[in-house]
N, C-alpha and C. Protein backbone atom coordinates (compact mmCIF):
# COMPACT_ATOMS: atom_id res chain seq x y z
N UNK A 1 -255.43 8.59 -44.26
CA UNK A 1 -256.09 8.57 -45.55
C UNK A 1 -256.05 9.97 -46.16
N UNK A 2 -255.90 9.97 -47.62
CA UNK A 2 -256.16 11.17 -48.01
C UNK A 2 -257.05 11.67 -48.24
N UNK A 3 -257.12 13.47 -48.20
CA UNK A 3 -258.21 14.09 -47.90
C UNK A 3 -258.07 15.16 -49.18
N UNK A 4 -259.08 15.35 -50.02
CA UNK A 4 -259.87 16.76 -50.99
C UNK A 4 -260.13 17.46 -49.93
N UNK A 5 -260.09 18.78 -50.38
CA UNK A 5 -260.74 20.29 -50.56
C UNK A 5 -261.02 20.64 -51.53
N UNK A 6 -262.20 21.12 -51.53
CA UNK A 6 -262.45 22.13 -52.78
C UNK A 6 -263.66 23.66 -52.40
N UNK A 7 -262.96 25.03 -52.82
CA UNK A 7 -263.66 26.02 -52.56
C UNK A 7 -264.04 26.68 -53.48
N UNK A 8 -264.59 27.20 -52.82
CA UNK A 8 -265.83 28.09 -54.39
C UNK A 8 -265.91 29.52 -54.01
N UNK A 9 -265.59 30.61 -54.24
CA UNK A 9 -265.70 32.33 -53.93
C UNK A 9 -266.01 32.77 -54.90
N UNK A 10 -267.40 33.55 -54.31
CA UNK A 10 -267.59 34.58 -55.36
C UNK A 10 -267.57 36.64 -54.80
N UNK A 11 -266.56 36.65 -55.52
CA UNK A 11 -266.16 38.12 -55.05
C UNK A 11 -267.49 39.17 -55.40
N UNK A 12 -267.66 40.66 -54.10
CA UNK A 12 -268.48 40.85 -53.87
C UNK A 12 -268.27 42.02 -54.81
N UNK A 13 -267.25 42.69 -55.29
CA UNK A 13 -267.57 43.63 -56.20
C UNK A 13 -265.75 43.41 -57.32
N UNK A 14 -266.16 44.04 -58.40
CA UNK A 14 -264.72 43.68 -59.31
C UNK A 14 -264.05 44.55 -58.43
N UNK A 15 -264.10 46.03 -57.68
CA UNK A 15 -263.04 46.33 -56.86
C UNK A 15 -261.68 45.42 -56.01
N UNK A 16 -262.88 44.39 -55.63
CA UNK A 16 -262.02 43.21 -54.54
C UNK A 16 -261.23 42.17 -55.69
N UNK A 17 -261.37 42.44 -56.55
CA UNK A 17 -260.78 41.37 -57.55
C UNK A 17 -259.29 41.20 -57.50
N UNK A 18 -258.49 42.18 -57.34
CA UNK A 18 -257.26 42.17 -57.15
C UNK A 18 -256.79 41.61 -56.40
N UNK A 19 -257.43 42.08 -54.91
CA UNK A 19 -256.78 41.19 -53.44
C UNK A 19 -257.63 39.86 -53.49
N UNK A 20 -258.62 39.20 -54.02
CA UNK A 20 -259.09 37.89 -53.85
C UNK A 20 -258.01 37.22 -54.81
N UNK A 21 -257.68 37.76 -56.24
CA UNK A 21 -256.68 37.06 -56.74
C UNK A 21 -255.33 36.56 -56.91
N UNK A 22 -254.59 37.87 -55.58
CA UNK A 22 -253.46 38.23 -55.16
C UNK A 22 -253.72 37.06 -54.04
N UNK A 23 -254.30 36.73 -53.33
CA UNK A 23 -254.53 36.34 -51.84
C UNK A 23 -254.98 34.86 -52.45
N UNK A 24 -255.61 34.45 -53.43
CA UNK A 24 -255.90 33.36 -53.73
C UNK A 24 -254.41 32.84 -54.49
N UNK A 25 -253.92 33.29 -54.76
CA UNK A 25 -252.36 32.93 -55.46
C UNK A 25 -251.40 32.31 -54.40
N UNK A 26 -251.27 33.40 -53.03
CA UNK A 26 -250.80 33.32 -52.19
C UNK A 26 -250.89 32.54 -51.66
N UNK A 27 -252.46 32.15 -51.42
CA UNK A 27 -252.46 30.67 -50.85
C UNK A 27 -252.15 29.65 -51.37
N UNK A 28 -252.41 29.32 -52.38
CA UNK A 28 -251.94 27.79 -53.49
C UNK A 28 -250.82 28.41 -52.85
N UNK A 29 -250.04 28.97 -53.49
CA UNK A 29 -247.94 29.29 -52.79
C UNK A 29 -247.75 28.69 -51.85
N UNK A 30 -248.92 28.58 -50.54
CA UNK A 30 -248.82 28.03 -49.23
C UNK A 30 -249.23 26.75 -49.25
N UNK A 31 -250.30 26.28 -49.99
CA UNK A 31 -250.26 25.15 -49.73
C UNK A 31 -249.19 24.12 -50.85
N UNK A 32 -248.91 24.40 -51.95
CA UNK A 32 -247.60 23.83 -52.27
C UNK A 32 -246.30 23.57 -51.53
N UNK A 33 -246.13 24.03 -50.40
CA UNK A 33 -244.99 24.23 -49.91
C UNK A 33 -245.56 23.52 -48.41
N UNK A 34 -246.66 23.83 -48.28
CA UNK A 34 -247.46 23.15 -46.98
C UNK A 34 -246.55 21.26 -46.72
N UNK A 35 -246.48 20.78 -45.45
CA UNK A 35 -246.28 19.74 -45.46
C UNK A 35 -247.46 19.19 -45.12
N UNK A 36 -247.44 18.09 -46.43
CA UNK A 36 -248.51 16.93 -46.36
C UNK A 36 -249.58 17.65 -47.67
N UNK A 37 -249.11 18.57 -48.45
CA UNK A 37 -249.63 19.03 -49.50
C UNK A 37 -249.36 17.67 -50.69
N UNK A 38 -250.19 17.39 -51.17
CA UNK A 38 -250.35 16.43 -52.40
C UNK A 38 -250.41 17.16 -54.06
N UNK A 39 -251.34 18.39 -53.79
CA UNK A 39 -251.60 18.24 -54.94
C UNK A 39 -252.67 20.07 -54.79
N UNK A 40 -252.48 20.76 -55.51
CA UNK A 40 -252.87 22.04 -55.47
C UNK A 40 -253.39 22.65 -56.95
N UNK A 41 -254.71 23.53 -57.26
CA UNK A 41 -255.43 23.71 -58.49
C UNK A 41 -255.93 24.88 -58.16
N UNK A 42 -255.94 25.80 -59.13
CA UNK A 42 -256.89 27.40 -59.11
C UNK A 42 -257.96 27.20 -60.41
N UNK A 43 -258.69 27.70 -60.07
CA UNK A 43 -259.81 27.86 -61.49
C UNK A 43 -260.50 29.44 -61.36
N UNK A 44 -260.20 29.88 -62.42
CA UNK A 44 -261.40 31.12 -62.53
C UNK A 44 -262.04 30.91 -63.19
N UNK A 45 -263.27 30.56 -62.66
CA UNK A 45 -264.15 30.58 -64.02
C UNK A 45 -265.06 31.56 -64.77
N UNK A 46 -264.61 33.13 -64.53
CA UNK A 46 -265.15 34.23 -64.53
C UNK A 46 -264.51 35.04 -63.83
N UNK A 47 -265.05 36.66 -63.77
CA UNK A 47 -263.70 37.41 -63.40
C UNK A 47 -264.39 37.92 -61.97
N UNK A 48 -265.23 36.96 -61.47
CA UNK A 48 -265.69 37.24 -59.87
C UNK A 48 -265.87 36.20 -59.40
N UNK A 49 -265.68 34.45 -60.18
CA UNK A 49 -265.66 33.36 -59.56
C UNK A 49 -264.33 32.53 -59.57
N UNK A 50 -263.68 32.09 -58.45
CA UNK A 50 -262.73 31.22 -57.89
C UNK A 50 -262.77 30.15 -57.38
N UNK A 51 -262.52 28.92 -57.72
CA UNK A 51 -262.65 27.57 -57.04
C UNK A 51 -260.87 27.03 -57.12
N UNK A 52 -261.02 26.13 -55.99
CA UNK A 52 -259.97 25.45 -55.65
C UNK A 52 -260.08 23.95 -55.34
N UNK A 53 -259.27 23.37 -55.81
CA UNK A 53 -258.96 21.82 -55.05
C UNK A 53 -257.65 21.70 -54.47
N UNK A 54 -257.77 20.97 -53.70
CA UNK A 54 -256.27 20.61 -53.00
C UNK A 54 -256.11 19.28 -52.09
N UNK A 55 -255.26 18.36 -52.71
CA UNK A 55 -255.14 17.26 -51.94
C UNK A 55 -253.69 17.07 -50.76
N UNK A 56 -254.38 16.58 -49.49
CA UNK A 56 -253.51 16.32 -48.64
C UNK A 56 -253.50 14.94 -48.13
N UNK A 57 -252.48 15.23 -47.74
CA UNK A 57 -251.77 13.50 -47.27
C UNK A 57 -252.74 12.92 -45.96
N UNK A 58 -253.28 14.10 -44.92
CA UNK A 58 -254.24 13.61 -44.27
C UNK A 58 -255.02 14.84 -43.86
N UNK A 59 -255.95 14.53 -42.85
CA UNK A 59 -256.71 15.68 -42.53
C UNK A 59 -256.06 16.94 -41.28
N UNK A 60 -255.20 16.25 -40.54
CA UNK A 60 -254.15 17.12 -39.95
C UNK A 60 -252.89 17.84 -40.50
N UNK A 61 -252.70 17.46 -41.57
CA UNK A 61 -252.07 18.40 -42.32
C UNK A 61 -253.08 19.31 -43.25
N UNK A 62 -253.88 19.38 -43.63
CA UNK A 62 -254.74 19.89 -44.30
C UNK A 62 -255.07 21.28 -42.73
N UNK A 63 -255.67 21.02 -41.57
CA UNK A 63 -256.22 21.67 -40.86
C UNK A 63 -254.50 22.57 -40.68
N UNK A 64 -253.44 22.25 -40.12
CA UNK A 64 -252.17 22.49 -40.25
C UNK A 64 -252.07 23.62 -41.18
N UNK A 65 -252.77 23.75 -42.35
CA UNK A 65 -252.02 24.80 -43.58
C UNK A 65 -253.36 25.77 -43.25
N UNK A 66 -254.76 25.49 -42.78
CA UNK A 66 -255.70 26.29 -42.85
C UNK A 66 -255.48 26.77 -41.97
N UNK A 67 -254.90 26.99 -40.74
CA UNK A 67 -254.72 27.51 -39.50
C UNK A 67 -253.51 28.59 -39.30
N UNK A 68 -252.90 28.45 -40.50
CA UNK A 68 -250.96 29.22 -40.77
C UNK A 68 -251.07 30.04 -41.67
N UNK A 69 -250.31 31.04 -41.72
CA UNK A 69 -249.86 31.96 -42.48
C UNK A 69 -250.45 32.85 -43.36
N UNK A 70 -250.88 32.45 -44.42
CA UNK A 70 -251.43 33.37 -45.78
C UNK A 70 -252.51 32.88 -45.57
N UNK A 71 -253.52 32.11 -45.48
CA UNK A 71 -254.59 31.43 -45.50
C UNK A 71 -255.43 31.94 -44.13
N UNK A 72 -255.15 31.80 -42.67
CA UNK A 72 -255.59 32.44 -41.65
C UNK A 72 -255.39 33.59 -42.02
N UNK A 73 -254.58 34.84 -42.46
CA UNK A 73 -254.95 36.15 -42.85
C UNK A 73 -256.46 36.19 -43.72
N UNK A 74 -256.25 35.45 -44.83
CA UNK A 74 -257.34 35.47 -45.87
C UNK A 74 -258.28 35.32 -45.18
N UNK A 75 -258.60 34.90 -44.50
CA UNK A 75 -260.23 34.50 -43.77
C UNK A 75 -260.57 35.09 -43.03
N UNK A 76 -259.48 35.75 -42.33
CA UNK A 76 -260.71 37.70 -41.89
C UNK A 76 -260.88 38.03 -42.75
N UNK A 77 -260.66 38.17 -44.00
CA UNK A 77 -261.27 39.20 -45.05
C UNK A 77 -261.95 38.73 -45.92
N UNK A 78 -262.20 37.43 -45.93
CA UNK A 78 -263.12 36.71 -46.78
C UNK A 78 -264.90 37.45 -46.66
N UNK A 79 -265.03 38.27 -45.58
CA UNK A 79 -266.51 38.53 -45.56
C UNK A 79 -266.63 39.74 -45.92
N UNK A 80 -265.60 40.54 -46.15
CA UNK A 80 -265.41 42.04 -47.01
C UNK A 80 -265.35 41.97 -48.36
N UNK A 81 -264.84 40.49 -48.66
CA UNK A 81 -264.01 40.33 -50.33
C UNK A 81 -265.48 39.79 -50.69
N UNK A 82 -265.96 38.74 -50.23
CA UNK A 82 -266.62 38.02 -51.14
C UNK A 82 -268.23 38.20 -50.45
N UNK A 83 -268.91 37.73 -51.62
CA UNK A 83 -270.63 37.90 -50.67
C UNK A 83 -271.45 36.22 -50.62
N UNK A 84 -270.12 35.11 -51.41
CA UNK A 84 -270.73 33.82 -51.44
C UNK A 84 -269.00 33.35 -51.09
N UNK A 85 -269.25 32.11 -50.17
CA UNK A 85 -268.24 30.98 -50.00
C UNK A 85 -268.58 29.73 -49.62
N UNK A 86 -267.76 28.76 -50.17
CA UNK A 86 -268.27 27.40 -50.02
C UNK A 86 -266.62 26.79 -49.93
N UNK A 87 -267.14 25.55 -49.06
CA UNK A 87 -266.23 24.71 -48.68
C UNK A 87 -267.01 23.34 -48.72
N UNK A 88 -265.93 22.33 -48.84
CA UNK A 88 -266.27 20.95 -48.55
C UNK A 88 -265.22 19.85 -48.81
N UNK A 89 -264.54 19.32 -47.61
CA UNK A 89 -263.80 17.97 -47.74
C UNK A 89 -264.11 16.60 -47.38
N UNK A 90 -263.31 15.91 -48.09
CA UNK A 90 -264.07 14.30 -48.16
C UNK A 90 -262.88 13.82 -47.92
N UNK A 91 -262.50 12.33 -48.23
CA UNK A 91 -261.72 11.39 -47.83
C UNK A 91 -261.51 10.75 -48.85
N UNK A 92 -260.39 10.55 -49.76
CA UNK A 92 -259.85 10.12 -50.76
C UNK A 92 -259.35 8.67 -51.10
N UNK A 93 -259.05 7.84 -51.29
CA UNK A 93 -258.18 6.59 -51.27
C UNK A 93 -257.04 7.00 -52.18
N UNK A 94 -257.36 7.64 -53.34
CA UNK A 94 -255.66 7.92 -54.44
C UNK A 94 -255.25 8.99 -53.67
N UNK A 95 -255.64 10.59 -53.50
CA UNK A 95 -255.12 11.51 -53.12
C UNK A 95 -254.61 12.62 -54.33
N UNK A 96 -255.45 11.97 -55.71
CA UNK A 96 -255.85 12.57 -57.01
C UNK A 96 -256.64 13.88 -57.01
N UNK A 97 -256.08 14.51 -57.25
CA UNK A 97 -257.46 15.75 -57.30
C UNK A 97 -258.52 15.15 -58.39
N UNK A 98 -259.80 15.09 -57.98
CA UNK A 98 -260.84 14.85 -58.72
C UNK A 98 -261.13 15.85 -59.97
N UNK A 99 -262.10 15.54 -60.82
CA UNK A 99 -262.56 16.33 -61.98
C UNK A 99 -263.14 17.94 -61.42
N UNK A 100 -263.06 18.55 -61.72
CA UNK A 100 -264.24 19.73 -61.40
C UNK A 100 -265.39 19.65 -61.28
N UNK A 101 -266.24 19.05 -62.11
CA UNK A 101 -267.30 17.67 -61.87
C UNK A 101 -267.71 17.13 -60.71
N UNK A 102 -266.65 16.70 -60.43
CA UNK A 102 -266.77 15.76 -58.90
C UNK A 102 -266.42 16.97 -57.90
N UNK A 103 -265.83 17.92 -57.82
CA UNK A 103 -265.76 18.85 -56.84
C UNK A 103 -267.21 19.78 -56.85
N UNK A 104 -267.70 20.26 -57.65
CA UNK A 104 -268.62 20.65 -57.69
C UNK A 104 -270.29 20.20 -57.17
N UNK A 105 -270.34 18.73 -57.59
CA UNK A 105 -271.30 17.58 -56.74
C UNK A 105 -270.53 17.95 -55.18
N UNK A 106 -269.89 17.45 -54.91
CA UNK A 106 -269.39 17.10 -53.53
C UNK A 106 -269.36 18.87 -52.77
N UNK A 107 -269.54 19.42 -53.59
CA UNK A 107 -269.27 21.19 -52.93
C UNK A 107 -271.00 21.54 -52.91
N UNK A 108 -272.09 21.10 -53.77
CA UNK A 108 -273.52 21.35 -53.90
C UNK A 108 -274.16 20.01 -52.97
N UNK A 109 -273.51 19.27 -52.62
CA UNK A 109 -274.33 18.08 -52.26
C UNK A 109 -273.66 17.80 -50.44
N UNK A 110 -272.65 18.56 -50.05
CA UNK A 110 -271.58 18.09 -48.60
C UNK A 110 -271.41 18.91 -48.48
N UNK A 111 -271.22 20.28 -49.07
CA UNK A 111 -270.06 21.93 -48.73
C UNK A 111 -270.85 22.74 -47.64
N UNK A 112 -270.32 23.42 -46.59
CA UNK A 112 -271.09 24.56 -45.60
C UNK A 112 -270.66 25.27 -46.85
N UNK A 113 -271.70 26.23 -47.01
CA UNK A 113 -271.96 27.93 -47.72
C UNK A 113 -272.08 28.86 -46.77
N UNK A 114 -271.19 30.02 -46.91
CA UNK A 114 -271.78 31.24 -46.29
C UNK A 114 -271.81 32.30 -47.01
N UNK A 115 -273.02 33.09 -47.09
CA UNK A 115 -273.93 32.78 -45.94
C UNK A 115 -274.84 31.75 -46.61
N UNK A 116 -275.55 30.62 -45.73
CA UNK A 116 -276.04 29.26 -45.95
C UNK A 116 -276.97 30.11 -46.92
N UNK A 117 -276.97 28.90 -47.78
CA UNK A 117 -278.17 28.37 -48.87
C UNK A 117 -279.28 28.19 -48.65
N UNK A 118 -280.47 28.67 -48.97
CA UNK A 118 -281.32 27.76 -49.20
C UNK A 118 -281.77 26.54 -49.64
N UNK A 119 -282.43 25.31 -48.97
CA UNK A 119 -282.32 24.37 -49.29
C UNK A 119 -282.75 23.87 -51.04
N UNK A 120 -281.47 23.46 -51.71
CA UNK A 120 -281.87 22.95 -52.94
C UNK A 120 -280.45 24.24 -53.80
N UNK A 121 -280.91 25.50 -53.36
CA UNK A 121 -280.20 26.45 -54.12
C UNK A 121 -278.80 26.01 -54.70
N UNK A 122 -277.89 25.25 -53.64
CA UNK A 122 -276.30 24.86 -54.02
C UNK A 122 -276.59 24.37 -55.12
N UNK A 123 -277.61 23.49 -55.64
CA UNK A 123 -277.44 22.79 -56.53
C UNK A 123 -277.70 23.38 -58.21
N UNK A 124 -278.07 24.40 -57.96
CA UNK A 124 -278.09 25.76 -59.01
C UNK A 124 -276.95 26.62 -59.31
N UNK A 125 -275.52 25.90 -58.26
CA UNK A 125 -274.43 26.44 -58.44
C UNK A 125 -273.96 26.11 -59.98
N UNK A 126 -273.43 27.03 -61.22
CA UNK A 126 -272.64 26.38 -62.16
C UNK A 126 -271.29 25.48 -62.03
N UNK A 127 -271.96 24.26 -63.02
CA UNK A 127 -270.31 23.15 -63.10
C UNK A 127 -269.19 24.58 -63.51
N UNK A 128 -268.11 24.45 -62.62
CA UNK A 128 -267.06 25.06 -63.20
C UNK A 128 -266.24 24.03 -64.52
N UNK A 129 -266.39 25.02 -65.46
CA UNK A 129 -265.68 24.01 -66.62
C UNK A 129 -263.84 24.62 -66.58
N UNK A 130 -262.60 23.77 -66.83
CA UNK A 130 -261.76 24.00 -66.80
C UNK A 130 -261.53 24.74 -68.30
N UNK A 131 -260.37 25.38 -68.37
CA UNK A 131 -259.72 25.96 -69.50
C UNK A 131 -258.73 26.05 -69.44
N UNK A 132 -257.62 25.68 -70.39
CA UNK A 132 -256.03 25.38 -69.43
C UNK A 132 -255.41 27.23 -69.67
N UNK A 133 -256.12 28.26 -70.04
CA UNK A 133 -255.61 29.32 -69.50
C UNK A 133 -255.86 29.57 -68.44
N UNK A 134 -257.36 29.20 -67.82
CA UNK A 134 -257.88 29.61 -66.70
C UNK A 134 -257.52 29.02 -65.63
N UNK A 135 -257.08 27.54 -65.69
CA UNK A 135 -256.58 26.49 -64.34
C UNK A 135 -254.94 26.86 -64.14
N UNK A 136 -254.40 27.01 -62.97
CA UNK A 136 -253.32 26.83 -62.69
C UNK A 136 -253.19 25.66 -61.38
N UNK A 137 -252.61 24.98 -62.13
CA UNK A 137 -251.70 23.27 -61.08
C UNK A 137 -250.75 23.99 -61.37
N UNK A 138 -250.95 24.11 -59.46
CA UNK A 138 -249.03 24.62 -58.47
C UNK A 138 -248.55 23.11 -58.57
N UNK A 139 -249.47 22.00 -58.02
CA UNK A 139 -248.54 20.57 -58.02
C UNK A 139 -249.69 19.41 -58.70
């Protein structure tokens, strides 16, 4: 069955802005090319917030691209770059990337945060709204 991702970073100073956006590029690159990649999305919705969706064909290919290359680099440095991160995947039937909308519920209502939330706080996260300068679909 197919499986969503969707992540949420918020970079810890505009210094880190370069390598979170260099390194967040890098990855969509990887997971486009990833096997069992469906479907890949960047959003900035501000010039210190980053969200992602990405659909895969199943959940072993999905764990497959998080474990390889550009993406395992990124995540030692995710706790230098950023001072908020969120994750959260679900189980799809199309294998559609959902609205931002729906990633955002499912990222405030299912996502681990680090460092964790206080209970209720996720849900004080802002809807990321799209802008077709600001979204880039790799696929």
């Amino acid at each position: 069955m197919p499986v969503i991702s969707a992540t949420r970073l918020h970079v810890r100073s505009w210094r880190y802005v370069p390598s979170v956006v260099a390194a967040t590029l890098a990855a969509a690159w990887q997971a486009r090319i990833a096997h069992g990649s469906l479907a890949v999305s960047v959003l900035s919705v501000s010039w210190d917030t980053y969200w992602t969706r990405t659909a895969w064909r199943d959940e072993a290919s999905m764990m497959a691209y998080v474990h390889a290359g550009v993406h395992r680099a990124i995540m030692r440095r995710l706790l230098r770059w950023c001072d908020e991160s969120s994750v959260v995947h679900w189980d799809d039937a199309t294998g559609q990337l959902p609205p931002w909308s729906e990633a955002h519920w499912r990222l405030c209502e299912q996502g681990r945060h680090f460092p964790p939330l206080a209970p209720g706080l996720a849900r004080r996260l802002p809807v990321p709204h799209s802008r077709f300068w600001r979204e880039l679909r790799i696929r």
